[in-house]
PDB file of N, CA and C in Angstrom:
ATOM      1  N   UNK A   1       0.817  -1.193   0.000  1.00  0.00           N
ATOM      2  CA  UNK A   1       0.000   0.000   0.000  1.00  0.00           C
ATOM      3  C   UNK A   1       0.864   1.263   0.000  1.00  0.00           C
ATOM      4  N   UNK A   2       2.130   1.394   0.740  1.00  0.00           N
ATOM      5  CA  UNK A   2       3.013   2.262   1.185  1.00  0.00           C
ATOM      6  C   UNK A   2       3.420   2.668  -0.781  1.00  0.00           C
ATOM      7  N   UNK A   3       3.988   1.487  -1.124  1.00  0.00           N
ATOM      8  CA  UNK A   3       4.242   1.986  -2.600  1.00  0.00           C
ATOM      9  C   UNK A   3       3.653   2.341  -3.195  1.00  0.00           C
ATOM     10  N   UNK A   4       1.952   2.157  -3.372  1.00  0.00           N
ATOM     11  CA  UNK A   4       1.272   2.609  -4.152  1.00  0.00           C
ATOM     12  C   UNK A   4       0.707   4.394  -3.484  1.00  0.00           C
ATOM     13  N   UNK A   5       0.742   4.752  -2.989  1.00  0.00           N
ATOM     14  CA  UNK A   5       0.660   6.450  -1.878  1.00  0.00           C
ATOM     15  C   UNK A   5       2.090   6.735  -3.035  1.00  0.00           C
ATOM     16  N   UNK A   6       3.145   6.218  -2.766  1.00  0.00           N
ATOM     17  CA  UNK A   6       4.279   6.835  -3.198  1.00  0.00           C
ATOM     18  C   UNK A   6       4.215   7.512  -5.017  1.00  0.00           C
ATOM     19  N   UNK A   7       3.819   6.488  -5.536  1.00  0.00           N
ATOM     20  CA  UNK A   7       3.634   6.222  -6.966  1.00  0.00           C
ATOM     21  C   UNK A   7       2.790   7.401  -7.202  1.00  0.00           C
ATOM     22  N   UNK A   8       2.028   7.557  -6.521  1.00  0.00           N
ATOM     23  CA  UNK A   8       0.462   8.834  -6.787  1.00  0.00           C
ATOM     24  C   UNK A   8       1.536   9.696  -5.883  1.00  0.00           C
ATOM     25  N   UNK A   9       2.049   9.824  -5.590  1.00  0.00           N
ATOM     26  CA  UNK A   9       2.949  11.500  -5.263  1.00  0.00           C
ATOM     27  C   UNK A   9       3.714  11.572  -6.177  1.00  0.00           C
ATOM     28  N   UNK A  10       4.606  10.605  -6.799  1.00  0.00           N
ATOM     29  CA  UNK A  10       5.535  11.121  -7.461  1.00  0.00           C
ATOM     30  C   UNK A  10       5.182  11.712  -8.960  1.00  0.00           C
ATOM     31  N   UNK A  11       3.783  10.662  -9.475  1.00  0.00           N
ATOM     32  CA  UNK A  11       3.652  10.888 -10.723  1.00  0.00           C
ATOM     33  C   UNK A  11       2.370  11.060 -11.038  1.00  0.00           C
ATOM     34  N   UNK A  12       1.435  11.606 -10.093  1.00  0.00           N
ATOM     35  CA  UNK A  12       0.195  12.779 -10.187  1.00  0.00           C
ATOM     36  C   UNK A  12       0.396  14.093  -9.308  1.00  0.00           C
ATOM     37  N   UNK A  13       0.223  14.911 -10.361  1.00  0.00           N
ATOM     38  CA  UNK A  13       0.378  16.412  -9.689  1.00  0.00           C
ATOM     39  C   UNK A  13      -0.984  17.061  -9.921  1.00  0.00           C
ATOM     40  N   UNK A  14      -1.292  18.074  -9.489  1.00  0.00           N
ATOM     41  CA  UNK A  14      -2.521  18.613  -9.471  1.00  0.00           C
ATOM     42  C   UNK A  14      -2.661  19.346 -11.156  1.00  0.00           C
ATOM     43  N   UNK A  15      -1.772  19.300 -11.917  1.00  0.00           N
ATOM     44  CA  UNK A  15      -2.210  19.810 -13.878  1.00  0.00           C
ATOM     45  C   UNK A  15      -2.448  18.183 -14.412  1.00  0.00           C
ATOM     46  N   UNK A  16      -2.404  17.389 -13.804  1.00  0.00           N
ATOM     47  CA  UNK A  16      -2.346  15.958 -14.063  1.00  0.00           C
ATOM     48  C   UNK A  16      -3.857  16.028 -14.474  1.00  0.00           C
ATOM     49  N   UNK A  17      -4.195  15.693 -12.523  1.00  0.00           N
ATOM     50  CA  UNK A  17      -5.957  15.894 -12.378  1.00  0.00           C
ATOM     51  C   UNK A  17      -6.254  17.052 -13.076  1.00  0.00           C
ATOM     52  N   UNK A  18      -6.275  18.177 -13.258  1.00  0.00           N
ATOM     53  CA  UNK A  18      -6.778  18.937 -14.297  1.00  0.00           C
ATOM     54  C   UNK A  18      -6.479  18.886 -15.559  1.00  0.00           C
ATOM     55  N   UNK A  19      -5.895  18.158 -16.185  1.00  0.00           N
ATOM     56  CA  UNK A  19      -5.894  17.851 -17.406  1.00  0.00           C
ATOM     57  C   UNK A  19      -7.179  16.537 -17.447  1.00  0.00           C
ATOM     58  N   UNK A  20      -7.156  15.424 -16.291  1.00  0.00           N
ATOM     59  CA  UNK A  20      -7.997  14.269 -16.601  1.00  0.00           C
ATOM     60  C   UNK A  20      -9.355  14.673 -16.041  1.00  0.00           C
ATOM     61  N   UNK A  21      -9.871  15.709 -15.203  1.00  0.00           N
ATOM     62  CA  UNK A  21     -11.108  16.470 -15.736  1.00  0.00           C
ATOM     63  C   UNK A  21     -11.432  17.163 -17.022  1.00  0.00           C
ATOM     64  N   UNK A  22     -10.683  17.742 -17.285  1.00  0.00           N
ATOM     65  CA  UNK A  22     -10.997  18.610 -18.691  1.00  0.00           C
ATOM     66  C   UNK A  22     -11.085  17.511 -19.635  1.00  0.00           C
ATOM     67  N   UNK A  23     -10.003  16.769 -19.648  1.00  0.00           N
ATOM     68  CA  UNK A  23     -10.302  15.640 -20.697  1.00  0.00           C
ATOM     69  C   UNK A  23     -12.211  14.939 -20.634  1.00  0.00           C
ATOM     70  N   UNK A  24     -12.371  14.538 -19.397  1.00  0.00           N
ATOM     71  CA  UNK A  24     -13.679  13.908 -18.977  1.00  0.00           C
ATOM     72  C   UNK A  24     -14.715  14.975 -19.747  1.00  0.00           C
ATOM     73  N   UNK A  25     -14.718  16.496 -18.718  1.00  0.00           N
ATOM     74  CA  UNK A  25     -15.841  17.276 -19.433  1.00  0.00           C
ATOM     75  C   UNK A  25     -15.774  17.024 -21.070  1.00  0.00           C
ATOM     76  N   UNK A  26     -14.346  17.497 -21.458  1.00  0.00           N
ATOM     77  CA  UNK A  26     -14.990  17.475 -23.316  1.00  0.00           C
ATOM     78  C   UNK A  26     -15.227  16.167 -23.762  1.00  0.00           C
ATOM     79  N   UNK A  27     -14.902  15.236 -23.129  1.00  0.00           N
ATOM     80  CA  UNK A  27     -15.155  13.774 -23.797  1.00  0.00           C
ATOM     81  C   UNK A  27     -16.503  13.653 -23.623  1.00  0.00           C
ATOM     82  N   UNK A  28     -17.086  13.820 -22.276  1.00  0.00           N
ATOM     83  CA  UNK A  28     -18.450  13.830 -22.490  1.00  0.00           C
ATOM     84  C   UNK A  28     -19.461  14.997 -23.301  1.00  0.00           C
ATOM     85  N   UNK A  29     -18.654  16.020 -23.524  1.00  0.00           N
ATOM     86  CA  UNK A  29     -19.742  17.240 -24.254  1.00  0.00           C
ATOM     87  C   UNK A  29     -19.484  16.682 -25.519  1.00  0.00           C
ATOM     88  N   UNK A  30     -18.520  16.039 -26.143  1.00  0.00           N
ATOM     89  CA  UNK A  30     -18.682  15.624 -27.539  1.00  0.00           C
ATOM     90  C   UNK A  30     -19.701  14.316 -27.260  1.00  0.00           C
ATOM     91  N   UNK A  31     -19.579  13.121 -27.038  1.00  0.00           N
ATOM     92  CA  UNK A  31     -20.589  12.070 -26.508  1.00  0.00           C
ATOM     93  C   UNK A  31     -22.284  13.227 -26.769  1.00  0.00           C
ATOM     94  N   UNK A  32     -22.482  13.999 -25.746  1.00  0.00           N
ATOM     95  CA  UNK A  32     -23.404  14.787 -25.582  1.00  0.00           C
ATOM     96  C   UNK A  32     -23.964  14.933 -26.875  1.00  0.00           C
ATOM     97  N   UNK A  33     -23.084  16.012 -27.377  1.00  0.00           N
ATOM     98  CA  UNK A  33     -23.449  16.433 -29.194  1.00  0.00           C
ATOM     99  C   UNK A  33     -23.610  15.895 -30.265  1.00  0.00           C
ATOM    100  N   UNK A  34     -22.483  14.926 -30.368  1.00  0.00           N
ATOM    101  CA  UNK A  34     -22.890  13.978 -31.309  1.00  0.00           C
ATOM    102  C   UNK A  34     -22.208  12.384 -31.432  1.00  0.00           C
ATOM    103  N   UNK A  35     -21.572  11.748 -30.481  1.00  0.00           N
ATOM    104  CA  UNK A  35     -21.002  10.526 -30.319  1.00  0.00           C
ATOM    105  C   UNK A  35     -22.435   9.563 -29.624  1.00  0.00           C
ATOM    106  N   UNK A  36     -23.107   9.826 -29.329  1.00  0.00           N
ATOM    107  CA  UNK A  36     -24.646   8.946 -28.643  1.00  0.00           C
ATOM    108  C   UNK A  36     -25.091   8.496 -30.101  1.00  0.00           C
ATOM    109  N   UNK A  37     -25.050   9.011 -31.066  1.00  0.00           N
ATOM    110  CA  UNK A  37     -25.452   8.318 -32.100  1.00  0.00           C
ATOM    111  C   UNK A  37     -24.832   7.779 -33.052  1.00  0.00           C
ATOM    112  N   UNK A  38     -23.492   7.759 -32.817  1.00  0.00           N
ATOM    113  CA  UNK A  38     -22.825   7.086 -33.480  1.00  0.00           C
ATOM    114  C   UNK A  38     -22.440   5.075 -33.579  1.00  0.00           C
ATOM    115  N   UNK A  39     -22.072   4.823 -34.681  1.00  0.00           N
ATOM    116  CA  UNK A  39     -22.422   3.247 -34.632  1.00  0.00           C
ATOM    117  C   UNK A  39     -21.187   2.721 -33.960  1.00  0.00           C
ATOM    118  N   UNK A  40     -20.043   3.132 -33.594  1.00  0.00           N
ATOM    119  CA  UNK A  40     -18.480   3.398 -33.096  1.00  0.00           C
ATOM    120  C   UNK A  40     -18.865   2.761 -31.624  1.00  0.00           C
ATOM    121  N   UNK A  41     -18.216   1.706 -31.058  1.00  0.00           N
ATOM    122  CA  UNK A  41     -18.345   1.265 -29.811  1.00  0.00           C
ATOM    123  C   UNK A  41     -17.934   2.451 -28.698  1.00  0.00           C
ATOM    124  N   UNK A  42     -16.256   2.740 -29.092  1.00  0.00           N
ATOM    125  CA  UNK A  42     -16.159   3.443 -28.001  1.00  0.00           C
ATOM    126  C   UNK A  42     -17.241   5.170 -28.202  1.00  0.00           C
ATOM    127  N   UNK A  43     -17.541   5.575 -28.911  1.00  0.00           N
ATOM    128  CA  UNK A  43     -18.253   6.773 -29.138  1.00  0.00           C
ATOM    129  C   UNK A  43     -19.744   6.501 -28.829  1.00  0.00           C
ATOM    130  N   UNK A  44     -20.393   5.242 -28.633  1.00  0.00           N
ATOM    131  CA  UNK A  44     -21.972   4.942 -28.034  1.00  0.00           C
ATOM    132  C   UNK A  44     -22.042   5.057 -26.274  1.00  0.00           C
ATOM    133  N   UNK A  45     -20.759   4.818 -25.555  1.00  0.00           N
ATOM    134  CA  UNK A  45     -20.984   4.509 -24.341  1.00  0.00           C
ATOM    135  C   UNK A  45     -20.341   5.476 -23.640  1.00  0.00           C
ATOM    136  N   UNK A  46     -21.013   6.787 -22.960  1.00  0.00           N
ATOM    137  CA  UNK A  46     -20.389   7.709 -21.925  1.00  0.00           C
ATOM    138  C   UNK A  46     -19.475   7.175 -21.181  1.00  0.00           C
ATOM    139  N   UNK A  47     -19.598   5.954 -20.773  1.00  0.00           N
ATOM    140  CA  UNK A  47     -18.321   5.525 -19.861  1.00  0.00           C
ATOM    141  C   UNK A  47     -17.370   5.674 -20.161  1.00  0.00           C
ATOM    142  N   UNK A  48     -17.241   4.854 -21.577  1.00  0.00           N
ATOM    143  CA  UNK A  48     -16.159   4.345 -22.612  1.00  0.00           C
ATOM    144  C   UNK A  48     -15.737   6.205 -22.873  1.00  0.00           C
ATOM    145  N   UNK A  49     -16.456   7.053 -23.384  1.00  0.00           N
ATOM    146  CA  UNK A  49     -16.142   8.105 -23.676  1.00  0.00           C
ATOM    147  C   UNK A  49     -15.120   8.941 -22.610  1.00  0.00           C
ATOM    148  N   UNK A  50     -15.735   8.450 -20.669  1.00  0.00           N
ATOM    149  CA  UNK A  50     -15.138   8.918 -19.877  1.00  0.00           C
ATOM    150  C   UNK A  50     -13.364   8.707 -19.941  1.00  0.00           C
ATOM    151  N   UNK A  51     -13.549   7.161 -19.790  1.00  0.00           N
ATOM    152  CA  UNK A  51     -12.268   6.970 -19.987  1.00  0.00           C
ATOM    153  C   UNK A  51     -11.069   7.251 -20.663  1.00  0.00           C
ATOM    154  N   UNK A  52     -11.640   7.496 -22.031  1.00  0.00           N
ATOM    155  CA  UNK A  52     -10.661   7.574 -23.303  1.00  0.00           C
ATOM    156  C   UNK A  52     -10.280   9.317 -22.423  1.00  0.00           C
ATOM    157  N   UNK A  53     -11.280  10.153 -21.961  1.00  0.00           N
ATOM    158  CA  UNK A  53     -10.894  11.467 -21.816  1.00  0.00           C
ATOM    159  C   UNK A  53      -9.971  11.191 -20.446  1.00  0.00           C
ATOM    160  N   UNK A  54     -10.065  10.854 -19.505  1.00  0.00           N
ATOM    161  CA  UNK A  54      -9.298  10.565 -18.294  1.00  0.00           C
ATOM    162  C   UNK A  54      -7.738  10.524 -19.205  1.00  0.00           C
ATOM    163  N   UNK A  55      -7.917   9.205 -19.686  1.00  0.00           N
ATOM    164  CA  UNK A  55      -6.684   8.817 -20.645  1.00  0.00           C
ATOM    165  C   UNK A  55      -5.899  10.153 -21.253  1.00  0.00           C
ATOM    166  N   UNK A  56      -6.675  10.028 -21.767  1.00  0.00           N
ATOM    167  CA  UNK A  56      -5.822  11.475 -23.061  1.00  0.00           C
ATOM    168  C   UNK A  56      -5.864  12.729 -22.294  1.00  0.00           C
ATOM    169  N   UNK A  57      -6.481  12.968 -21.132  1.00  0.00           N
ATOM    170  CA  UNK A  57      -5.989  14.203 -20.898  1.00  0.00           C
ATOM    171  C   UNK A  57      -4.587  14.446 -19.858  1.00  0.00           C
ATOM    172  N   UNK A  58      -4.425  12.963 -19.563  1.00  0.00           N
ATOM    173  CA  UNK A  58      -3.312  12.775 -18.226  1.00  0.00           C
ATOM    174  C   UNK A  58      -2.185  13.104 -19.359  1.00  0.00           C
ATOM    175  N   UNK A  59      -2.014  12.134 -20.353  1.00  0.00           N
ATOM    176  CA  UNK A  59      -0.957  11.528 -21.222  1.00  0.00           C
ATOM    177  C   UNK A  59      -0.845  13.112 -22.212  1.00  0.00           C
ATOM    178  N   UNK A  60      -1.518  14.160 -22.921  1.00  0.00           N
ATOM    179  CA  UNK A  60      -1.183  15.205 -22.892  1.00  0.00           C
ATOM    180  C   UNK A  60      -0.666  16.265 -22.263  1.00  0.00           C
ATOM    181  N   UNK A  61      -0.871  15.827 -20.621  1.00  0.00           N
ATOM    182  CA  UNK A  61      -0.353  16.882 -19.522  1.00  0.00           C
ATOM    183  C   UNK A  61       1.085  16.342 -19.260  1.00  0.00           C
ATOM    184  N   UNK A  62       0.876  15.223 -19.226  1.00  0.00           N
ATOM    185  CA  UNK A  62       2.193  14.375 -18.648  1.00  0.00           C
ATOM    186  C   UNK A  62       3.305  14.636 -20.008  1.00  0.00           C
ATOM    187  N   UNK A  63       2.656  14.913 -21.164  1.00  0.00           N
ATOM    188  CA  UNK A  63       4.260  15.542 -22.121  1.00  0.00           C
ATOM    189  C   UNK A  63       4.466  16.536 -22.352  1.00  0.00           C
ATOM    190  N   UNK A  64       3.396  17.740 -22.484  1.00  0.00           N
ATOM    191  CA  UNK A  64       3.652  18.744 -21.336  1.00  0.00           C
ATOM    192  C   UNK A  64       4.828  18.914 -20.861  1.00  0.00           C
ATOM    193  N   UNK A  65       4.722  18.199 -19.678  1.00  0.00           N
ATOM    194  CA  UNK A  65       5.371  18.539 -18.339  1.00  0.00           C
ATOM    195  C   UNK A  65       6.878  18.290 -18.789  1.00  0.00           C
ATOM    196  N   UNK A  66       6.609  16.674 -19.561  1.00  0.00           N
ATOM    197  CA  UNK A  66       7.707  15.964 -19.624  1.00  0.00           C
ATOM    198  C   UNK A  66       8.405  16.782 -20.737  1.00  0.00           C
ATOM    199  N   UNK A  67       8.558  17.476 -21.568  1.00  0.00           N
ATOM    200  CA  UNK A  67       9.217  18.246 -22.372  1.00  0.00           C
ATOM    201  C   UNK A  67       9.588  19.065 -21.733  1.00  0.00           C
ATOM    202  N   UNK A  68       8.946  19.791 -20.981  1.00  0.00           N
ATOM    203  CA  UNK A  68       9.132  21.039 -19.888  1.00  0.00           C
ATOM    204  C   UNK A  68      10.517  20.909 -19.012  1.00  0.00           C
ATOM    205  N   UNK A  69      10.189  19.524 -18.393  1.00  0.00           N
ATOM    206  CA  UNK A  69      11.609  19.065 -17.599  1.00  0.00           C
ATOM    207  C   UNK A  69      12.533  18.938 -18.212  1.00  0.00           C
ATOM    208  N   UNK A  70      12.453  18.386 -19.640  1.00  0.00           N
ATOM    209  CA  UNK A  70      13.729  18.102 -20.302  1.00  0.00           C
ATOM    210  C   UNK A  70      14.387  19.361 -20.737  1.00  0.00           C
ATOM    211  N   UNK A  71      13.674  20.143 -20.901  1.00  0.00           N
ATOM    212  CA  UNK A  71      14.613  21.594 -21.197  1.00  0.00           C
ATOM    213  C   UNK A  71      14.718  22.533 -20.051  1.00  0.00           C
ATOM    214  N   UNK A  72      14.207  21.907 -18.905  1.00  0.00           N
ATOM    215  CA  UNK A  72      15.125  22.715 -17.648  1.00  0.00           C
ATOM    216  C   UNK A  72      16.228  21.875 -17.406  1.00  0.00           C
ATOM    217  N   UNK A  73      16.379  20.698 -18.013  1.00  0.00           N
ATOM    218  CA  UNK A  73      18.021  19.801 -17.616  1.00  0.00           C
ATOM    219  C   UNK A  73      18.896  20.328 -18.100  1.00  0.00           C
ATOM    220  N   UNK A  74      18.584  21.140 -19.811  1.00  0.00           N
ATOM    221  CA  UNK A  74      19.633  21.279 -20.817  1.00  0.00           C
ATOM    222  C   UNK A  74      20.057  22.687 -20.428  1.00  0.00           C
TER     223      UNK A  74
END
């Protein structure tokens, strides 16, 4: 348990979680507008929609960041 506390300090920061809300809201306002009618598995199911946004909004923040660091090394 001790490692897993550690893991969520080292490599979620608070633009993390705000990137994987923002991701959520627009994943679901597109779902909203026009992915509910689509014949596309992941684009029929808000869940499925949640996730993909959780996903993609961490992994955009996280290179971000991660470019960010690499040119404060150089």
């Amino acid at each position: 348990m001790k490692n897993i506390k550690n893991f969520f300090r080292k490599n979620i920061t608070w633009l993390h979680v705000l990137g994987m809300v923002a991701g959520v809201v627009l994943s679901l306002l597109y779902w909203y507008k026009s992915g509910q009618f689509s014949e596309n598995i992941l684009k029929k199911s808000p869940l499925l929609m949640a996730f993909w946004g959780v996903s993609t909004g961490y992994i955009l923040i996280d290179l971000v960041l991660g470019s960010k660091r690499k040119d404060d090394r150089e």
